[in-house]
PDB file of N, CA and C in Angstrom:
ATOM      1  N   UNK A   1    -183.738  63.550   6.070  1.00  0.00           N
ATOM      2  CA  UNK A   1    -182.892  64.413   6.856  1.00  0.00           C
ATOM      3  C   UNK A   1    -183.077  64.032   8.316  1.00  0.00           C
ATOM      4  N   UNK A   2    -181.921  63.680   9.494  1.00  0.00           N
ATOM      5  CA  UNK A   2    -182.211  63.772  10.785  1.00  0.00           C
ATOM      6  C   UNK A   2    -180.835  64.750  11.357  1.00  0.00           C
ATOM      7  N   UNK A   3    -181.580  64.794  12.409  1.00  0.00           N
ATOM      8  CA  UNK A   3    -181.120  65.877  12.998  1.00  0.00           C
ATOM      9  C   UNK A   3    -180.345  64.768  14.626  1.00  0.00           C
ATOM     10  N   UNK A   4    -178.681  64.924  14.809  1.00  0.00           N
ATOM     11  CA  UNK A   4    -178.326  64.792  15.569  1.00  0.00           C
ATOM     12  C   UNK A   4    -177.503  65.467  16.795  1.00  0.00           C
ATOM     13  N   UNK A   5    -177.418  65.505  17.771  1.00  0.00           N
ATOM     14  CA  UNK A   5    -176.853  66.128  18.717  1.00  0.00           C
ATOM     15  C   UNK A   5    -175.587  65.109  19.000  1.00  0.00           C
ATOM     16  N   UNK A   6    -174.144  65.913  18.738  1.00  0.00           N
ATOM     17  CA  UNK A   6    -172.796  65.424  18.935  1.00  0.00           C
ATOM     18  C   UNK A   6    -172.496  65.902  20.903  1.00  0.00           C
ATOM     19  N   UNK A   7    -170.891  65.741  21.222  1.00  0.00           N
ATOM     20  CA  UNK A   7    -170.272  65.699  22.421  1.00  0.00           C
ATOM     21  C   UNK A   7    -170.783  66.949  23.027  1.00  0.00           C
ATOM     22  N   UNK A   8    -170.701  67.706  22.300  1.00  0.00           N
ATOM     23  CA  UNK A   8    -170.757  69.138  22.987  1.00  0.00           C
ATOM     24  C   UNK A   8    -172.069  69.902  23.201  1.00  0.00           C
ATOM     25  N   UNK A   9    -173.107  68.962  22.310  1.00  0.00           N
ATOM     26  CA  UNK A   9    -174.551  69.724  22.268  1.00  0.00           C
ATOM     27  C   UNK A   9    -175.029  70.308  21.582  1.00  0.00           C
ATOM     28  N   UNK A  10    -174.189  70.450  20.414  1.00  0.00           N
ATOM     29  CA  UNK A  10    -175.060  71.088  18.958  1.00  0.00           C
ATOM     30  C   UNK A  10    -175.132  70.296  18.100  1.00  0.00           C
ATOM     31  N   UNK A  11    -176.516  70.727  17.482  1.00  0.00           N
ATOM     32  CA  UNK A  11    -177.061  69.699  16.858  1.00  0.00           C
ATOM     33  C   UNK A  11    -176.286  69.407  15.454  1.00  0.00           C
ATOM     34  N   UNK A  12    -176.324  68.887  14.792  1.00  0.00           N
ATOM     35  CA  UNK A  12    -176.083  68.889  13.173  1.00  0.00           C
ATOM     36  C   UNK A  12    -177.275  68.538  12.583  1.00  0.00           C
ATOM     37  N   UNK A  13    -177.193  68.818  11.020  1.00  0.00           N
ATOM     38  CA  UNK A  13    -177.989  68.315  10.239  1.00  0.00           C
ATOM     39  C   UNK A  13    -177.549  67.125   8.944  1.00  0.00           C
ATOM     40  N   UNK A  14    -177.666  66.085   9.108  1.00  0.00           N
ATOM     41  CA  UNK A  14    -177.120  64.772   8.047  1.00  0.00           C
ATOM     42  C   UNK A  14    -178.081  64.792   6.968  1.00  0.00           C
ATOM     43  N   UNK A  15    -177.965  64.759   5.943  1.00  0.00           N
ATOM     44  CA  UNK A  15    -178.335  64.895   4.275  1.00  0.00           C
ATOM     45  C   UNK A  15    -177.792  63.510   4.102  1.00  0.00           C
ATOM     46  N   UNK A  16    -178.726  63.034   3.294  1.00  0.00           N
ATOM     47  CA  UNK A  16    -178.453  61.521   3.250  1.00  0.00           C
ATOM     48  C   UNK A  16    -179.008  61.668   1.815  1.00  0.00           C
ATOM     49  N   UNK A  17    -177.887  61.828   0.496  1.00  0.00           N
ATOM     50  CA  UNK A  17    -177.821  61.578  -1.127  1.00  0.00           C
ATOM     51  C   UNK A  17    -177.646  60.314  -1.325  1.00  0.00           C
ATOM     52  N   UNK A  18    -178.068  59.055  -0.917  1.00  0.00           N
ATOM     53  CA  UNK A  18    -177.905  57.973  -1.583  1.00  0.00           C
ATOM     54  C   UNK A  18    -176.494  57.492  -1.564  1.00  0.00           C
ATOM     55  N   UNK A  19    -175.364  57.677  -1.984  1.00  0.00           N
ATOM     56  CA  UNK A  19    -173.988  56.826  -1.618  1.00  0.00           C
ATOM     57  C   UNK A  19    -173.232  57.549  -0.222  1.00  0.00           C
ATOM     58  N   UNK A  20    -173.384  59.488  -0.513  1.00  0.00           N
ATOM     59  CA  UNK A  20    -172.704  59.833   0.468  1.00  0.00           C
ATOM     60  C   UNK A  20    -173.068  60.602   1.475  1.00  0.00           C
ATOM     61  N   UNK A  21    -173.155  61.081   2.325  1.00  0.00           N
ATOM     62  CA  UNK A  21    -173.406  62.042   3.698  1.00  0.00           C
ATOM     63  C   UNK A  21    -172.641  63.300   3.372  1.00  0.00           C
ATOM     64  N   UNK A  22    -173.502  64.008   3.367  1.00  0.00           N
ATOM     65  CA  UNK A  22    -173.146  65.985   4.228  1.00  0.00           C
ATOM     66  C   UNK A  22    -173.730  66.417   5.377  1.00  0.00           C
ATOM     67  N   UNK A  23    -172.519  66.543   5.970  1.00  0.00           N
ATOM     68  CA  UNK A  23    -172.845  66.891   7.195  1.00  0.00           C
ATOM     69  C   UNK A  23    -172.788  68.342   7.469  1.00  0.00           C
ATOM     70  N   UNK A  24    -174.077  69.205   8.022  1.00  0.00           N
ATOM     71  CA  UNK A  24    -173.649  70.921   7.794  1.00  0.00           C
ATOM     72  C   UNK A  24    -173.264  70.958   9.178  1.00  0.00           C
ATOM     73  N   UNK A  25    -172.080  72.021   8.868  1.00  0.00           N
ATOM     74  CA  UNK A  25    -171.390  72.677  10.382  1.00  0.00           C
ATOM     75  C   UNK A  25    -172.189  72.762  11.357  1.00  0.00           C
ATOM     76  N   UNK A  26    -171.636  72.470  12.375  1.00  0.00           N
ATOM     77  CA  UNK A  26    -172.621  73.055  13.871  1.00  0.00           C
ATOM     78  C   UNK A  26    -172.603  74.235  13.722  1.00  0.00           C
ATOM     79  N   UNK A  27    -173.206  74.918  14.904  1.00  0.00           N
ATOM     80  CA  UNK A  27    -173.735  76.132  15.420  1.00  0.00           C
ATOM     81  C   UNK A  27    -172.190  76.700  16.067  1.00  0.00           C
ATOM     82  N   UNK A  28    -171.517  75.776  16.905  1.00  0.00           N
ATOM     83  CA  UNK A  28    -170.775  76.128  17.320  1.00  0.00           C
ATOM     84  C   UNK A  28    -168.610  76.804  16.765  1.00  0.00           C
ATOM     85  N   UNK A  29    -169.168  75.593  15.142  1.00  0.00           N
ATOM     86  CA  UNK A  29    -167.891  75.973  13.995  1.00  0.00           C
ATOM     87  C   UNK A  29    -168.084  77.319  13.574  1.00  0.00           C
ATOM     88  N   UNK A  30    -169.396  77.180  12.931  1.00  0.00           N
ATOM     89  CA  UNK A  30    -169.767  78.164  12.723  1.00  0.00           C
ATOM     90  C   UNK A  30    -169.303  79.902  13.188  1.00  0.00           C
ATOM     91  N   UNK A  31    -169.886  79.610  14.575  1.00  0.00           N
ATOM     92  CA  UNK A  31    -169.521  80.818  15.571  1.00  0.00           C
ATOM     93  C   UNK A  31    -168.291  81.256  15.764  1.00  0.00           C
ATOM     94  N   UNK A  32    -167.419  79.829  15.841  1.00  0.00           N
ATOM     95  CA  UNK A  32    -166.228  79.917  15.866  1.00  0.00           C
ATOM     96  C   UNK A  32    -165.684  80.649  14.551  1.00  0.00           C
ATOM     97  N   UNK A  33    -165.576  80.235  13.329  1.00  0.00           N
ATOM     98  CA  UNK A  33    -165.186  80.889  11.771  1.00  0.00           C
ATOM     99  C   UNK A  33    -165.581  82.167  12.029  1.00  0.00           C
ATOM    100  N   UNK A  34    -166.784  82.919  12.158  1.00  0.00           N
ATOM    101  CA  UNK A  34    -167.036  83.879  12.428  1.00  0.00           C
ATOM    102  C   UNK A  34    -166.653  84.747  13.372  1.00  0.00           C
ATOM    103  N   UNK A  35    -166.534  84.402  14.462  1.00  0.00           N
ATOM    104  CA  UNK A  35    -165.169  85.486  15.350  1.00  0.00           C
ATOM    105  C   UNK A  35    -163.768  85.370  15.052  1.00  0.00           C
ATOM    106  N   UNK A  36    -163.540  84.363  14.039  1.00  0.00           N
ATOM    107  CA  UNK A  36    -162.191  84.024  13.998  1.00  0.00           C
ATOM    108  C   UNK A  36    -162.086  85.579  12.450  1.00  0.00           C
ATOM    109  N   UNK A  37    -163.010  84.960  11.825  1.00  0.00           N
ATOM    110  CA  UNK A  37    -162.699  86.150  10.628  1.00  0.00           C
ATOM    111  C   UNK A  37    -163.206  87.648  10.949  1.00  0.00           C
ATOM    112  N   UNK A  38    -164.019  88.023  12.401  1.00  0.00           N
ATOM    113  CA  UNK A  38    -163.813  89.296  12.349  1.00  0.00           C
ATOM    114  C   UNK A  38    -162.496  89.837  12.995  1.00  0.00           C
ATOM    115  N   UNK A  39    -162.353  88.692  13.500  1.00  0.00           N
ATOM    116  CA  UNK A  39    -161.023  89.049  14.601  1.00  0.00           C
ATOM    117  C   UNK A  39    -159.709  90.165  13.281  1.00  0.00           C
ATOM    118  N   UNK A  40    -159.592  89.053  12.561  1.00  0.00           N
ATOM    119  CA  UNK A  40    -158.608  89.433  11.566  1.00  0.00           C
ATOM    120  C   UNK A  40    -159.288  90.702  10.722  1.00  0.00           C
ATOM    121  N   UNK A  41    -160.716  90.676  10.338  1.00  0.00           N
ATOM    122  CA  UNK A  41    -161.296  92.142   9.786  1.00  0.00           C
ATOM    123  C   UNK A  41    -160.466  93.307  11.227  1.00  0.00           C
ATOM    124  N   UNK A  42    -160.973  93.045  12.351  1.00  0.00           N
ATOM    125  CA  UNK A  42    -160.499  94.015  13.071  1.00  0.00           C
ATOM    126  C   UNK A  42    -158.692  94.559  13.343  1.00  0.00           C
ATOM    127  N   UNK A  43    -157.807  93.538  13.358  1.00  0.00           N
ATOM    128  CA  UNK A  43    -156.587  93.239  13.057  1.00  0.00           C
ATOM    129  C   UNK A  43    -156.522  94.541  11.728  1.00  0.00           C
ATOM    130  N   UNK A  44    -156.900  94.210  10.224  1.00  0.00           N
ATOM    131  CA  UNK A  44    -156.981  94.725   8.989  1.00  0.00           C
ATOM    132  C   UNK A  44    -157.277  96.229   9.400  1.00  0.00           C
ATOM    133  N   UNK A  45    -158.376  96.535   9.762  1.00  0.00           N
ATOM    134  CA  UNK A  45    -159.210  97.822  10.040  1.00  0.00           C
ATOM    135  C   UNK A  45    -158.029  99.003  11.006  1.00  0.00           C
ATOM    136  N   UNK A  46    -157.627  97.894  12.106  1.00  0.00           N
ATOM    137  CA  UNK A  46    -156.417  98.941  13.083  1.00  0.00           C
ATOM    138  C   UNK A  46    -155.273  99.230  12.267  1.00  0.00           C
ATOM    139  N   UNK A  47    -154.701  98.458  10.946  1.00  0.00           N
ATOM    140  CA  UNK A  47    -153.668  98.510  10.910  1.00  0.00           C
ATOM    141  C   UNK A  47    -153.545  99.671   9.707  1.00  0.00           C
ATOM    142  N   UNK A  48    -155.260  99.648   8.880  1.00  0.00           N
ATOM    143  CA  UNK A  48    -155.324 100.806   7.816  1.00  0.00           C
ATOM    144  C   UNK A  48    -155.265 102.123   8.680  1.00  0.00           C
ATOM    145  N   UNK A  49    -156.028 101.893   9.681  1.00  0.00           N
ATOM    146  CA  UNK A  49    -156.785 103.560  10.327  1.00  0.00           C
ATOM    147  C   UNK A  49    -155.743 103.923  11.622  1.00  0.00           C
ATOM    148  N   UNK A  50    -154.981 103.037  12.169  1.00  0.00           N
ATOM    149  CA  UNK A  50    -154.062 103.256  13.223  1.00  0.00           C
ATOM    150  C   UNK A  50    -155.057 103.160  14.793  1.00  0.00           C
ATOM    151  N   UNK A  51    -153.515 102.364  15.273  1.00  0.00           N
ATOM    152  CA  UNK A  51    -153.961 102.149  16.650  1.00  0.00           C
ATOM    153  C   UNK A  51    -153.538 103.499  17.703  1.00  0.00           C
ATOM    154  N   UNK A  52    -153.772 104.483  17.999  1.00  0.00           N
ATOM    155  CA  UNK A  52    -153.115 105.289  18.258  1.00  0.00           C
ATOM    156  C   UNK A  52    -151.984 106.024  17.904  1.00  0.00           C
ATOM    157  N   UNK A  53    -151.748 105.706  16.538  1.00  0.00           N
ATOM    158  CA  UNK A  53    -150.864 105.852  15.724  1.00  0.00           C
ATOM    159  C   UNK A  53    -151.261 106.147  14.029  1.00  0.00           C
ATOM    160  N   UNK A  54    -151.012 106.710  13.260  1.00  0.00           N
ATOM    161  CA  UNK A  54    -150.935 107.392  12.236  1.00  0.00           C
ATOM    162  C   UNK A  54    -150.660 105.928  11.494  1.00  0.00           C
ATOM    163  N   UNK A  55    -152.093 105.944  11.185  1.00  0.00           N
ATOM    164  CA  UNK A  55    -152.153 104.464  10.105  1.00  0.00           C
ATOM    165  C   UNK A  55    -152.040 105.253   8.510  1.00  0.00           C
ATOM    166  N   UNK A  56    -152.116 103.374   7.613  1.00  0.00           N
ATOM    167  CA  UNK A  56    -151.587 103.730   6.955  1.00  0.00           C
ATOM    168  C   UNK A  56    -152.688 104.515   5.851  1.00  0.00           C
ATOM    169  N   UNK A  57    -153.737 104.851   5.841  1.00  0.00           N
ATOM    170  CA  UNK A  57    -154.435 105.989   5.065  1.00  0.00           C
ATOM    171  C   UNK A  57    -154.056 107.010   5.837  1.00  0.00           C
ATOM    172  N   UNK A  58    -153.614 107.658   6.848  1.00  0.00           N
ATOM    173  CA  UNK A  58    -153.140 108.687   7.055  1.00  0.00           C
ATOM    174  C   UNK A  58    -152.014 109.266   6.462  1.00  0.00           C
ATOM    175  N   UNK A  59    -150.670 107.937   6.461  1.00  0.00           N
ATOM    176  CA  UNK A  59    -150.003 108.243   5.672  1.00  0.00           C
ATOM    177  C   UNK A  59    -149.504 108.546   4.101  1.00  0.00           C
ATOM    178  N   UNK A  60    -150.874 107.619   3.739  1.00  0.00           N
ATOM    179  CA  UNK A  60    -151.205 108.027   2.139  1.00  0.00           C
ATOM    180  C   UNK A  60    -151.950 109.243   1.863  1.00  0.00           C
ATOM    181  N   UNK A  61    -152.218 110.082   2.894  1.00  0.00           N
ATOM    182  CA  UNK A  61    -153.240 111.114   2.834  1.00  0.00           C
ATOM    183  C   UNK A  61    -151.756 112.173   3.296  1.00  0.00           C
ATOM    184  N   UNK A  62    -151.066 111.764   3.899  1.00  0.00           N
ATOM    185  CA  UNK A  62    -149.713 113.074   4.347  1.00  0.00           C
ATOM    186  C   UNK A  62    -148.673 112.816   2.903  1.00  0.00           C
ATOM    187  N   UNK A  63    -149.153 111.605   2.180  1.00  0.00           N
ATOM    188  CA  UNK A  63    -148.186 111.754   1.145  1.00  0.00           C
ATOM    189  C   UNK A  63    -148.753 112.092  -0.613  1.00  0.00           C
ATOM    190  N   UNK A  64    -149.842 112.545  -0.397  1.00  0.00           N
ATOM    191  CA  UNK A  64    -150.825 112.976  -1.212  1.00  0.00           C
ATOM    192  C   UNK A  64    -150.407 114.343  -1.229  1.00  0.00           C
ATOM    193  N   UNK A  65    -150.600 115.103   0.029  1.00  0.00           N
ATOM    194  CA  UNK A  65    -150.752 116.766   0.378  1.00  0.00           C
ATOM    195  C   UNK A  65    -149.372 116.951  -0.017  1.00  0.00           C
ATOM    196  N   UNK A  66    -148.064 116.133   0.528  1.00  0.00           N
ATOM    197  CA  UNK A  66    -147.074 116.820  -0.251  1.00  0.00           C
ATOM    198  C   UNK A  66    -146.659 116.731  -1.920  1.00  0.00           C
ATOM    199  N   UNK A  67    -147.497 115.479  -2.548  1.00  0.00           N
ATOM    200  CA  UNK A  67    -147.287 115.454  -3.676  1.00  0.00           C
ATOM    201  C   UNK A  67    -148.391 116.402  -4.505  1.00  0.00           C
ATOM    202  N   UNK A  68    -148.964 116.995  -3.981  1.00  0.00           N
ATOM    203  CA  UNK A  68    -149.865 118.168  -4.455  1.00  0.00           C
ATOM    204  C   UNK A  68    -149.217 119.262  -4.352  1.00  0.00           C
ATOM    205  N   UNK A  69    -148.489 119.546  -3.364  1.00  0.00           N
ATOM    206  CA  UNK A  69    -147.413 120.974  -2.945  1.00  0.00           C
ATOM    207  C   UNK A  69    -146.483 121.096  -4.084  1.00  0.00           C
ATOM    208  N   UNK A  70    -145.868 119.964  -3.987  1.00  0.00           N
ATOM    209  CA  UNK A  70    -144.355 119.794  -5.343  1.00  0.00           C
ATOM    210  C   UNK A  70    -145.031 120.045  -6.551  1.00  0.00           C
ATOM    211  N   UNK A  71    -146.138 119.548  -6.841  1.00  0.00           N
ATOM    212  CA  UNK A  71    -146.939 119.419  -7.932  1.00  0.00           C
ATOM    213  C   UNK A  71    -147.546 120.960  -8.084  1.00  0.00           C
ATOM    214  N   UNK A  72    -147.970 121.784  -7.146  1.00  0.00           N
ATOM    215  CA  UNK A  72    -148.292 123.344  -7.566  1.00  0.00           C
ATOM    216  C   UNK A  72    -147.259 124.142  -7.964  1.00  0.00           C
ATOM    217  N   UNK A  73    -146.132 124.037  -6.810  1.00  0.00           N
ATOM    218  CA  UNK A  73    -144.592 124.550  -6.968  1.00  0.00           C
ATOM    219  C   UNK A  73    -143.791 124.374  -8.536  1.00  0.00           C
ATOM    220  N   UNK A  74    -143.851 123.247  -8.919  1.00  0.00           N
ATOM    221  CA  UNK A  74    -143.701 123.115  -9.868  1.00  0.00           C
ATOM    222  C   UNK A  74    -144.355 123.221 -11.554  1.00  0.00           C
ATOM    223  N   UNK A  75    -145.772 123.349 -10.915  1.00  0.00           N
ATOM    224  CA  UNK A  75    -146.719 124.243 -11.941  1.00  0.00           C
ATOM    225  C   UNK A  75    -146.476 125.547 -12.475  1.00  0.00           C
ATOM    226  N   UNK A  76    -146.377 126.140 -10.952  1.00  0.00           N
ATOM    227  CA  UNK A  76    -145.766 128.120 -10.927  1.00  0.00           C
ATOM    228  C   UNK A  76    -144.033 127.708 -11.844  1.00  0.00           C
ATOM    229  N   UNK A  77    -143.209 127.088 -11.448  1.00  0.00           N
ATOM    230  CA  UNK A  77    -141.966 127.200 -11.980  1.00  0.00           C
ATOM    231  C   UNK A  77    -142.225 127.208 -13.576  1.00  0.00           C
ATOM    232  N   UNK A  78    -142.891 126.014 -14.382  1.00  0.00           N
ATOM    233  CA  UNK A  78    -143.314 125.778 -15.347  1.00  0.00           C
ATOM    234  C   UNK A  78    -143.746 126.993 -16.310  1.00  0.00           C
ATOM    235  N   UNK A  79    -144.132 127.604 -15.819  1.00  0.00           N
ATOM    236  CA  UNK A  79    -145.128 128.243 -16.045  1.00  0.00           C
ATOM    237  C   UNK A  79    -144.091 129.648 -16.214  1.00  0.00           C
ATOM    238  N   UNK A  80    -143.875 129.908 -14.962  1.00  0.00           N
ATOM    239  CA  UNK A  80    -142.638 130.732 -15.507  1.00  0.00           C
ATOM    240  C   UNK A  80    -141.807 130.846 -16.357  1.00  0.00           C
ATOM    241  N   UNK A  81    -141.303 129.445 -16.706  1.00  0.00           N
ATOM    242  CA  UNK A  81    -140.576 129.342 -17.754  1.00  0.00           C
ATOM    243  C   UNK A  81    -141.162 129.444 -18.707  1.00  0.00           C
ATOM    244  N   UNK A  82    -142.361 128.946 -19.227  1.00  0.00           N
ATOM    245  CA  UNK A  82    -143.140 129.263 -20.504  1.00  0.00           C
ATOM    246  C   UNK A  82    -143.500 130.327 -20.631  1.00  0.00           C
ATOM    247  N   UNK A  83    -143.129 131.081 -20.040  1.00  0.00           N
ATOM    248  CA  UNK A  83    -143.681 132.926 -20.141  1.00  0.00           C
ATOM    249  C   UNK A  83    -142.411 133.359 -20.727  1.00  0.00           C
ATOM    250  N   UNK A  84    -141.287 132.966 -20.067  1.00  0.00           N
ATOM    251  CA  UNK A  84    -139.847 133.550 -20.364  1.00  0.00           C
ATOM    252  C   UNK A  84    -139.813 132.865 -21.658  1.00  0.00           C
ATOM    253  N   UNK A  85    -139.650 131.684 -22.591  1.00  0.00           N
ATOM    254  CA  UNK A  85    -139.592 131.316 -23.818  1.00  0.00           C
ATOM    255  C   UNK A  85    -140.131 132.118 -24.474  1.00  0.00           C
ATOM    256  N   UNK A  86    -141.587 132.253 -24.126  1.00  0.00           N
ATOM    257  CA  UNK A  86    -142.873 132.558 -24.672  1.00  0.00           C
ATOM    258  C   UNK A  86    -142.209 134.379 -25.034  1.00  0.00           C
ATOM    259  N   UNK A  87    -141.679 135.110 -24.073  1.00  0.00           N
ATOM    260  CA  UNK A  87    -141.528 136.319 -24.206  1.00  0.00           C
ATOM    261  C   UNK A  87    -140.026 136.087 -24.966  1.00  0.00           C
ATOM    262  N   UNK A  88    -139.000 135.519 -25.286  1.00  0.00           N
ATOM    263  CA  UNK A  88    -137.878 135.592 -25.724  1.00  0.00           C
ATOM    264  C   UNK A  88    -138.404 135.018 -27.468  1.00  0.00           C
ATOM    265  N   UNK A  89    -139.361 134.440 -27.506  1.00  0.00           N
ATOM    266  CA  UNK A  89    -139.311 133.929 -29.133  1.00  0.00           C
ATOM    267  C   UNK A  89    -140.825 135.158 -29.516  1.00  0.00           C
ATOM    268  N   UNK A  90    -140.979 135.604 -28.443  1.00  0.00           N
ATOM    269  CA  UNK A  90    -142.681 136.622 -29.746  1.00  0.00           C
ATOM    270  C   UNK A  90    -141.135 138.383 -29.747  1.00  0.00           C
ATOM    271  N   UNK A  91    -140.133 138.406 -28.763  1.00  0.00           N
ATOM    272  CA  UNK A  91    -138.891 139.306 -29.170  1.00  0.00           C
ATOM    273  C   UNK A  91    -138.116 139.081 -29.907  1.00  0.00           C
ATOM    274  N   UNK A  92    -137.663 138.007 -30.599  1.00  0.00           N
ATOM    275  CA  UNK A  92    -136.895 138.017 -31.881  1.00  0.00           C
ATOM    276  C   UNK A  92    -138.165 137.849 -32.526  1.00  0.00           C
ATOM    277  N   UNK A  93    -139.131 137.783 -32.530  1.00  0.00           N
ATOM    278  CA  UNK A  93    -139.743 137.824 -33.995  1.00  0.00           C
ATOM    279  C   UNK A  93    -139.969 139.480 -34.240  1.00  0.00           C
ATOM    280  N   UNK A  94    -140.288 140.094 -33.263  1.00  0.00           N
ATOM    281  CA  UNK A  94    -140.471 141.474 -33.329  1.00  0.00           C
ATOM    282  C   UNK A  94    -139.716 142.239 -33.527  1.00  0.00           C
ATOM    283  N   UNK A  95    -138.493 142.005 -33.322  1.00  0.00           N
ATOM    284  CA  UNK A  95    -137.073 142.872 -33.692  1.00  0.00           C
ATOM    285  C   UNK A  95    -136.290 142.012 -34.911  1.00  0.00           C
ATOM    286  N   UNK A  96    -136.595 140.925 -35.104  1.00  0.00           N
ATOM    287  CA  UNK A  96    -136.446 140.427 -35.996  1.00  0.00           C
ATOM    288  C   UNK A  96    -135.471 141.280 -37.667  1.00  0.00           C
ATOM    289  N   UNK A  97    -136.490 142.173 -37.529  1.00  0.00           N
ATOM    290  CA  UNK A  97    -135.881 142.972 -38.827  1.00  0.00           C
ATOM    291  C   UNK A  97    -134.689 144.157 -37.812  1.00  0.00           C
ATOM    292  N   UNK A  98    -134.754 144.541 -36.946  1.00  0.00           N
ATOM    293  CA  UNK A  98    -133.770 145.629 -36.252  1.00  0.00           C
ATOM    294  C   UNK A  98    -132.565 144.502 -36.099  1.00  0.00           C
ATOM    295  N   UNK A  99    -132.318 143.278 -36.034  1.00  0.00           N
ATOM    296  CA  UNK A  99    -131.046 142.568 -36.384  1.00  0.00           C
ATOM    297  C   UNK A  99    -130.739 142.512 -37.371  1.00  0.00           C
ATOM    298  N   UNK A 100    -131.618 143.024 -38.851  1.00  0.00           N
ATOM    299  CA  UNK A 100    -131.039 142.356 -40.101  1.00  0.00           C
ATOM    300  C   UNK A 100    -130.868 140.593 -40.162  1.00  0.00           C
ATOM    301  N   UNK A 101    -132.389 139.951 -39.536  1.00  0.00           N
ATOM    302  CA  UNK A 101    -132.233 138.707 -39.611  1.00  0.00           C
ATOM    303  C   UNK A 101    -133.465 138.447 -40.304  1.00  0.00           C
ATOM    304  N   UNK A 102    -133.145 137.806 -41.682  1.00  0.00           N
ATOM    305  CA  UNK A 102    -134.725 137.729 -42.910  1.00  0.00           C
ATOM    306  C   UNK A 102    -134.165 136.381 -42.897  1.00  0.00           C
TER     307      UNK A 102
END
């Protein structure tokens, strides 16, 4: 293994396998890849949570609360109605005979 210093001043490290060379990234690619990919984590992060603005888990969270509303509203309606069946079929069974229906 030797260790060389390129144009800019960081060193590398050369691996020498017998036919071919690996050369590991500088210090400075390196650094570079790494602000380059938080850059875009941070990009990602503003665009879920909002930049001063109602990102988009907010808006999956405002479209949650109303699909829970429709979803109770429509529980109570339900529900109503199964009371009204519920009370129209246990009344013909109970008067059942006051129609003359066997």
């Amino acid at each position: 293994m030797t260790k060389d210093r390129n144009s800019s001043g960081d060193s590398q490290e050369v691996y020498s396998t017998g036919r071919s060379l690996l050369v590991r990234a500088s210090d400075h690619d390196f650094q570079k890849i790494v602000i380059e990919k938080l850059g875009r984590l941070e990009t990602n992060m503003e665009m879920l949570v909002g930049n001063g603005q109602p990102g988009r888990v907010k808006q999956a969270e405002d479209r949650l609360t109303a699909l829970e509303k429709n979803d109770i509203r429509r529980s109570v309606y339900d529900r109503l109605l199964n009371a009204a069946i519920s009370m129209a079929v246990s009344a013909t069974i109970a008067l059942h005979e006051h129609w003359g229906l066997r």
